[in-house]
Protein backbone atom coordinates (compact mmCIF):
# COMPACT_ATOMS: atom_id res chain seq x y z
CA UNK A 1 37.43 36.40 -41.50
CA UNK A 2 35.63 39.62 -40.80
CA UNK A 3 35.41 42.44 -43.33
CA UNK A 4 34.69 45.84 -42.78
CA UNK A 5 34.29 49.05 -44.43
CA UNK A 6 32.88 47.13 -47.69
CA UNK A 7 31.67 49.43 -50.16
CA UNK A 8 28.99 47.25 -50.59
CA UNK A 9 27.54 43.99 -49.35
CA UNK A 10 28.05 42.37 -52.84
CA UNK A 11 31.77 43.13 -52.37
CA UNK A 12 31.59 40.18 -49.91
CA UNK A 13 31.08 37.83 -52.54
CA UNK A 14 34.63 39.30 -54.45
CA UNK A 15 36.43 38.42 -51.67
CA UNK A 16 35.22 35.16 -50.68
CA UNK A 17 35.81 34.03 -54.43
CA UNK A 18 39.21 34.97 -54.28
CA UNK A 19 39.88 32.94 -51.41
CA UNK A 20 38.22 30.17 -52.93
CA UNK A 21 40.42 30.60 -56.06
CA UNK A 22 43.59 30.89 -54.17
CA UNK A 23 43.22 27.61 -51.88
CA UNK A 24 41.94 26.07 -55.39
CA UNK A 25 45.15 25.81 -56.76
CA UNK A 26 47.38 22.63 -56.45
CA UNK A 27 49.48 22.18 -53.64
CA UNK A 28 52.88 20.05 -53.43
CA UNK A 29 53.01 18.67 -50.42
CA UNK A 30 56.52 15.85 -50.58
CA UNK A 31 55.66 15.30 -54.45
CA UNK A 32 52.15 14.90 -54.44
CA UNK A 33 50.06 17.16 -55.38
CA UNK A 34 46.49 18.49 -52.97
CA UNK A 35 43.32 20.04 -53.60
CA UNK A 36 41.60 22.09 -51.46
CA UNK A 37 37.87 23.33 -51.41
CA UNK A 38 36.64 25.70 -49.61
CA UNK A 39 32.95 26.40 -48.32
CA UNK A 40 32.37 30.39 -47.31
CA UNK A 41 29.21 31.42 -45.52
CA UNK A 42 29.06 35.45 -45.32
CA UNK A 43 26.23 37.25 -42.87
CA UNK A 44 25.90 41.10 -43.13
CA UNK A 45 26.24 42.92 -39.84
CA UNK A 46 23.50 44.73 -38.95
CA UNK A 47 21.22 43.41 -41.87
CA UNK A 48 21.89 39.43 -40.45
CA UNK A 49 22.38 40.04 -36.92
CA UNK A 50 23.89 43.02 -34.21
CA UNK A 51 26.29 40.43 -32.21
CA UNK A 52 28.90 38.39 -33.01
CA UNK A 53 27.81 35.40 -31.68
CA UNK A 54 24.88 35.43 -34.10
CA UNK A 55 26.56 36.35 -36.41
CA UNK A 56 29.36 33.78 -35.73
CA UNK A 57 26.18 30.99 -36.11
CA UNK A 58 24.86 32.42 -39.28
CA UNK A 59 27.68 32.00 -41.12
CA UNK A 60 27.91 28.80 -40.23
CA UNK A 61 24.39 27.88 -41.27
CA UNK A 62 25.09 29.75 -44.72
CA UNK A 63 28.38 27.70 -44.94
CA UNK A 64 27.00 24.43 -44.21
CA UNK A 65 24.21 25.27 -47.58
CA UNK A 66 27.31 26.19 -49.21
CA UNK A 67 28.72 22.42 -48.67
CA UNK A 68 25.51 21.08 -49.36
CA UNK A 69 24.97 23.03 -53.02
CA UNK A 70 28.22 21.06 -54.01
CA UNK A 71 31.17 22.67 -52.50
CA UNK A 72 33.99 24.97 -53.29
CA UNK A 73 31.20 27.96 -53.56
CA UNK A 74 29.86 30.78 -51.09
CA UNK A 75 26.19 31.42 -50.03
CA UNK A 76 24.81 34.74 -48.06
CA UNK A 77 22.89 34.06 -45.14
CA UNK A 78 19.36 34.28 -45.53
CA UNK A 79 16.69 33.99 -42.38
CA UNK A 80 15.05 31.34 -44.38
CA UNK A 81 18.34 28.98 -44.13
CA UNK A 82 17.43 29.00 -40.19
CA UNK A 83 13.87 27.70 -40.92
CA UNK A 84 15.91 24.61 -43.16
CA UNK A 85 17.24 23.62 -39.55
């Protein structure tokens, strides 16, 4: 999903906690009920990177710590999360 004209990067976070409220909530699918998680990286365009293939890759990297802090949760991309790699 890409975002623009946030008023602020924090607003990022809002959004990606909705979504991971909404797909939280039980599903019937032919009587029996589903969970979904969901794992959201968010990078910051120009602060993370100026192209959208970088961009692209460091959400990626900041959704993969996501899944590993437990799931179900967002991270921010931070330059450090590439030195993890």
């Amino acid at each position: 999903m890409i975002l623009s004209n946030l008023g602020k990067p924090d607003d990022a976070s809002l959004v990606a906690q909705k979504i991971i409220d909404a797909l939280s909530k039980p599903y019937d699918l032919g009587g029996h009920g589903s969970f979904i998680t969901a794992s959201v990286g968010i990078t910051l365009y120009p602060d993370d990177a100026a192209d959208a293939e970088a961009l692209i890759k460091n959400a990626d990297v900041a959704m993969y710590r996501a899944k590993d802090l437990g799931r179900n949760t967002y991270q921010f991309f931070t330059k450090e999360m590439n030195d993890r790699r």
